[in-house]
Protein backbone atom coordinates (compact mmCIF):
# COMPACT_ATOMS: atom_id res chain seq x y z
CA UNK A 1 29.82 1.08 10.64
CA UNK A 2 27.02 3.92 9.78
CA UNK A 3 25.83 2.74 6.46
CA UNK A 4 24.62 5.33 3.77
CA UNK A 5 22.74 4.92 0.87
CA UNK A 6 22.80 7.39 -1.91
CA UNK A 7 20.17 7.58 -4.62
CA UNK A 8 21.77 9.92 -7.17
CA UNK A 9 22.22 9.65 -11.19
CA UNK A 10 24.77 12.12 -11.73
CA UNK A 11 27.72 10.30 -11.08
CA UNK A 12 30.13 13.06 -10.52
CA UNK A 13 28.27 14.18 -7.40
CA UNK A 14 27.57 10.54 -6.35
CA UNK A 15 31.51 9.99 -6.10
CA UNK A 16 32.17 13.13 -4.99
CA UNK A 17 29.50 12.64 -2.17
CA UNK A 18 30.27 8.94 -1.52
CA UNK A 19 34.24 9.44 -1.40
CA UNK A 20 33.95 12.17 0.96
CA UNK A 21 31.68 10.32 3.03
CA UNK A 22 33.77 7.11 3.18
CA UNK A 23 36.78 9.63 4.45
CA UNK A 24 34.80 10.57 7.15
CA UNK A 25 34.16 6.70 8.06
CA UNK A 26 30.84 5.88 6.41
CA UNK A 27 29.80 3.36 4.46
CA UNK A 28 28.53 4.38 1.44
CA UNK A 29 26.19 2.16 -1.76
CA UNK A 30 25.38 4.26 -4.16
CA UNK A 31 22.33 3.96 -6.97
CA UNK A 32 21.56 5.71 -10.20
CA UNK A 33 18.10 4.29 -11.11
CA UNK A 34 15.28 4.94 -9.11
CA UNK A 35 13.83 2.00 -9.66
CA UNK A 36 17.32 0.11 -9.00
CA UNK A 37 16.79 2.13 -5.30
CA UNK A 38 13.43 0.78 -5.15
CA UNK A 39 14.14 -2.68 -5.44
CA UNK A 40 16.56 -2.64 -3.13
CA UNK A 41 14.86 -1.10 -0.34
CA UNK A 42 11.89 -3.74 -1.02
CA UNK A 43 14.57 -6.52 -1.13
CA UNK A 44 14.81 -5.30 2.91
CA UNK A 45 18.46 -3.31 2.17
CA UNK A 46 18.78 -1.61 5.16
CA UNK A 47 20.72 1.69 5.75
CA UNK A 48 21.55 3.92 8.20
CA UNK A 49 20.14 7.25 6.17
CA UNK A 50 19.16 7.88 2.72
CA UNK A 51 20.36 10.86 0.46
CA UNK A 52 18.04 11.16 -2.45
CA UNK A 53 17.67 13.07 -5.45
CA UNK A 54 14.23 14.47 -6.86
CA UNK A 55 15.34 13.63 -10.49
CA UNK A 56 15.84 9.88 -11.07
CA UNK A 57 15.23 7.92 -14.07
CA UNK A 58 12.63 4.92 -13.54
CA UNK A 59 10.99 6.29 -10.42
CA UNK A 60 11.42 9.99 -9.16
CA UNK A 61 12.86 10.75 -5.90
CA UNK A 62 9.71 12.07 -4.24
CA UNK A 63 7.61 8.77 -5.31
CA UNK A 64 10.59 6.85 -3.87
CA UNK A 65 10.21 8.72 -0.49
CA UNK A 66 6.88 7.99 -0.43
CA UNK A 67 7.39 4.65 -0.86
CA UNK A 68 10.08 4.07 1.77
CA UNK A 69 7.77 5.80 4.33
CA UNK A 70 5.30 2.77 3.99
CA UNK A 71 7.78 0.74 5.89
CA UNK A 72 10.89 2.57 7.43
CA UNK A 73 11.38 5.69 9.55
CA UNK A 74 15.05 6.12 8.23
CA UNK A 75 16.36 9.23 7.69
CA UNK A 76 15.69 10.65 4.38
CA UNK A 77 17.70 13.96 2.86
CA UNK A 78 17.18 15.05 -0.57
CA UNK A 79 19.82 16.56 -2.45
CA UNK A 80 18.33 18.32 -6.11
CA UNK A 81 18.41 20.56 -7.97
CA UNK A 82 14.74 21.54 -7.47
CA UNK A 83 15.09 24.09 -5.02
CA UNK A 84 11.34 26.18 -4.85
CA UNK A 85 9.48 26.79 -1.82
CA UNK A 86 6.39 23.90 -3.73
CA UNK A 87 9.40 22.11 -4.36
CA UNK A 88 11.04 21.45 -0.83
CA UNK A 89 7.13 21.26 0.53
CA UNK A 90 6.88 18.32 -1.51
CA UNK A 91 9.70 16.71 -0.50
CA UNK A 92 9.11 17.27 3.00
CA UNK A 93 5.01 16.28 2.89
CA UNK A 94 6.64 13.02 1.19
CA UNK A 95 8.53 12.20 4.32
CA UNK A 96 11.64 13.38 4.06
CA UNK A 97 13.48 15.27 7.13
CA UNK A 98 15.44 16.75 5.24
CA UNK A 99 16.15 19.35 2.10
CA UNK A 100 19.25 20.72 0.42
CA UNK A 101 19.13 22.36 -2.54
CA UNK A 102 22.07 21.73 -5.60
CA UNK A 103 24.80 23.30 -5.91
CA UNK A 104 25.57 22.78 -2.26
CA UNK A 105 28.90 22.32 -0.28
CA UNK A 106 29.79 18.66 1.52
CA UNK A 107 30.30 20.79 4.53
CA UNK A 108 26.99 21.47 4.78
CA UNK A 109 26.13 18.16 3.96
CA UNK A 110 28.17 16.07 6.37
CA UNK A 111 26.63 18.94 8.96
CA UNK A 112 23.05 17.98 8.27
CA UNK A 113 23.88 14.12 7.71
CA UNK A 114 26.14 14.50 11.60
CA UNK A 115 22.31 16.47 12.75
CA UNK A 116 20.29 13.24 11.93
CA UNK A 117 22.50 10.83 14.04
CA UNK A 118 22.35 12.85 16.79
CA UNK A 119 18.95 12.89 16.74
CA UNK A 120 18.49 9.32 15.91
CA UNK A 121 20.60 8.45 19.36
CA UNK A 122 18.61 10.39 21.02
CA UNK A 123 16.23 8.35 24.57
CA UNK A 124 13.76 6.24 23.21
CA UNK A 125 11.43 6.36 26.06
CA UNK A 126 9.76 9.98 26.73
CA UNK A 127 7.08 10.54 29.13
CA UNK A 128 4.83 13.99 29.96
CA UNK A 129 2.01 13.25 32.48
CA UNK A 130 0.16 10.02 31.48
CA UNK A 131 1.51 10.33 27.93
CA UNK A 132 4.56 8.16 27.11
CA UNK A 133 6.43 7.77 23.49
CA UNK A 134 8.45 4.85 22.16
CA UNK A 135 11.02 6.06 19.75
CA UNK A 136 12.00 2.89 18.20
CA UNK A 137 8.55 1.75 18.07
CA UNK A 138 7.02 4.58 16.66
CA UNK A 139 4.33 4.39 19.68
CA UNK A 140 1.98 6.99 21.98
CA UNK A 141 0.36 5.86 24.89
CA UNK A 142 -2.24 7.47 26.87
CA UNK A 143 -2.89 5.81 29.88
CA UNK A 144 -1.04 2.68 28.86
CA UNK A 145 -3.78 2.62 25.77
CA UNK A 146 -2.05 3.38 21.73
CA UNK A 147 -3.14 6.30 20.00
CA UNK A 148 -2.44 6.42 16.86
CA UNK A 149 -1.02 9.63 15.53
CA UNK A 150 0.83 10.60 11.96
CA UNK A 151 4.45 10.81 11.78
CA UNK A 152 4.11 14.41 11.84
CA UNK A 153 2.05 14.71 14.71
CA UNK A 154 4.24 12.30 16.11
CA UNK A 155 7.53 14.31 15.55
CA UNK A 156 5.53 17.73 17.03
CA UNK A 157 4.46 16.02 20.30
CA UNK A 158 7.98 14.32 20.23
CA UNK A 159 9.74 18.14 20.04
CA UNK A 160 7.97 19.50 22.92
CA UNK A 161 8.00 16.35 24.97
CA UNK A 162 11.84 16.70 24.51
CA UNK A 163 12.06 20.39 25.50
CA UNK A 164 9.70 20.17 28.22
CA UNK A 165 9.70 23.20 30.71
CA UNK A 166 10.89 25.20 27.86
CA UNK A 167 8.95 27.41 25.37
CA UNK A 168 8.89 26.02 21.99
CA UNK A 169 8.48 29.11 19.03
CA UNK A 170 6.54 28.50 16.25
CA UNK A 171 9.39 29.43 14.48
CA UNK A 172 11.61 26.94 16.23
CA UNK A 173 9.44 24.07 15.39
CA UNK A 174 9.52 25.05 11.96
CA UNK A 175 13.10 24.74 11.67
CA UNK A 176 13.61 21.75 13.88
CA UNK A 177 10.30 19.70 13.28
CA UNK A 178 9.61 20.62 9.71
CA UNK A 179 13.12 21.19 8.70
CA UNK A 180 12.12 24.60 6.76
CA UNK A 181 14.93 27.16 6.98
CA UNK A 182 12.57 29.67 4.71
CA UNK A 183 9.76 31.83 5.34
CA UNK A 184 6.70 29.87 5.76
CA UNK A 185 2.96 29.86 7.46
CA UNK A 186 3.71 28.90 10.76
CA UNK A 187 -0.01 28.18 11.55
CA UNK A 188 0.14 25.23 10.46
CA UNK A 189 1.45 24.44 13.30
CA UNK A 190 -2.09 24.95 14.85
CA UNK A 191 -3.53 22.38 12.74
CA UNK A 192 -1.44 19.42 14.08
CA UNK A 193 -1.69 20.71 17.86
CA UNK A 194 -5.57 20.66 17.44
CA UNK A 195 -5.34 17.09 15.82
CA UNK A 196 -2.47 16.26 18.57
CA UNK A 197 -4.89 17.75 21.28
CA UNK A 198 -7.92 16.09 20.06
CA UNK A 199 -5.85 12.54 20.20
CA UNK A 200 -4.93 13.39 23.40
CA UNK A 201 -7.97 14.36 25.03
CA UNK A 202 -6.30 17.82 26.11
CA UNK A 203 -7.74 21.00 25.95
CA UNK A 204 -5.73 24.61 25.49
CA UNK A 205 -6.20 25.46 29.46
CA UNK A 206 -4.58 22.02 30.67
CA UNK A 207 -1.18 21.74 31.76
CA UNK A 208 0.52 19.66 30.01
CA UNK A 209 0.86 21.24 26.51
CA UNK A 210 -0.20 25.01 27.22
CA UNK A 211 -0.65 27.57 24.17
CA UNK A 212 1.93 30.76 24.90
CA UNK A 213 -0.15 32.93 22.45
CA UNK A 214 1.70 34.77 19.93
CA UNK A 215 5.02 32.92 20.75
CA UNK A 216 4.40 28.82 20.72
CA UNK A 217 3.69 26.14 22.95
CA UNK A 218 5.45 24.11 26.37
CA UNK A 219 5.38 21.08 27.87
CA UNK A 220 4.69 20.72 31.75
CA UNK A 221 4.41 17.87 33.86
C-alpha cells in the first residue's frame, strides 16, 4: 500500500485530507508538530510522498524540506496558506516538487498526488549518447565515469533525456521541471543548461542537447 505522510497542524484539513486519501486506498500518518515530523523522518520513517505545510509549530515546513532533502528524494508537496510568487520559490528552491496554495480542492490534490506516482514509476535507466542516468540511484555517467550534478540539474537533463527527439519549451520545463504554473523568468533555465553543459563537456553546436533559440532545447542521439 502507497503510504502518505502528512505534515499539517490544522486538524480539520489533516482529516479531511487523510480520510479522503484513505478512500482512495492510501495509507495515510498524519503529524501536527514540525518537529514531531522531523523526528520521525530521522528515526528512518519512510513514506511514499510527503504533503507539508509552510506553517508548523516547532520547525517550519520549508526548514523541514530542507532537511528531508539531505537524505531522501521523496516526493514533497506543500499545501499552505502562503501562496506569493517569493513564497512558492521558496518552497520549491527548498526541494519540494510540488506547490498548492490553501484554500484548495482534494480534486486537485489527489490530481497532483496521482502526477507524482506516475512519475515516480517511470524507467530508471535513461541513456542519450554516452550519457546514462540511474533514477533510483540518483546517478549521471559520462563515459561510464559519475558526474556529479544538483538535483535540479539532475531533473532538467532527466526531462529532455525523457522527451528525446522532441522540442522541449522553456515554458514546458517550467511547468513540468520546476513545477511553476505562474509567470516566471524562464532564463533561468539557461543557467542550469550552461552548468549541465559544462558537466557534460557539451557545447551549444553538439548534437546531443541542441539550443532551438527562442523556443527551448532537444535531445538527439
Amino acid at each position: 500500500m502507497i503510504k502518505i505522510c502528512v505534515v499539517e497542524d490544522e486538524n480539520s484539513i489533516a482529516e479531511m485530507v487523510r480520510l479522503n486519501l484513505e478512500l482512495e486506498g492510501y495509507h495515510v500518518t498524519h503529524f501536527d508538530h514540525g518537529l514531531v515530523a522531523k523526528n520521525a523522518f530521522q528515526n528512518k520513517f519512510e513514506f511514499d510522498l510527503i504533503i507539508l505545510d509552510v506553517m508548523l509549530p516547532g520547525v517550519n515546513g520549508v526548514d523541514l524540506c530542507k532537511e528531508i532533502r539531505k537524505t531522501s528524494k521523496t516526493p514533497i508537496l506543500f499545501l499552505s496558506a502562503k501562496g506569493t510568487t517569493t513564497d512558492r520559490i521558496e518552497g520549491l528552491k527548498a526541494g519540494a516538487n510540488d506547490y498548492i496554495k490553501k484554500p484548495f480542492s482534494f480534486e486537485e490534490l489527489l490530481e497532483r498526488i496521482k502526477i507524482h506516482f506516475r512519475v515516480k514509476n517511470r524507467q530508471s535507466i535513461l541513456t542519450l549518447g554516452n550519457i546514462t542516468i540511474n533514477r533510483d540511484k540518483f546517478q549521471v555517467l559520462l563515459n561510464n565515469n559519475d558526474i556529479a550534478l544538483t538535483q535540479r540539474e539532475f531533473e532538467l537533463l532527466e526531462y529532455l533525456i525523457r522527451n528525446k527527439g522532441k522540442v522541449c519549451t522553456r515554458n514546458a520545463i517550467i511547468e513540468d521541471v520546476w513545477k511553476i504554473n505562474f509567470e516566471y523568468d524562464t532564463g533561468v533555465i539557461d543557467v542550469f543548461m550552461n552548468a549541465i553543459r559544462k558537466k557534460l563537456n557539451l557545447t551549444k553546436d553538439q548534437e546531443l542537447i541542441k539550443t532551438i533559440r527562442g523556443v527551448g532545447y532537444i535531445a538527439n542521439d
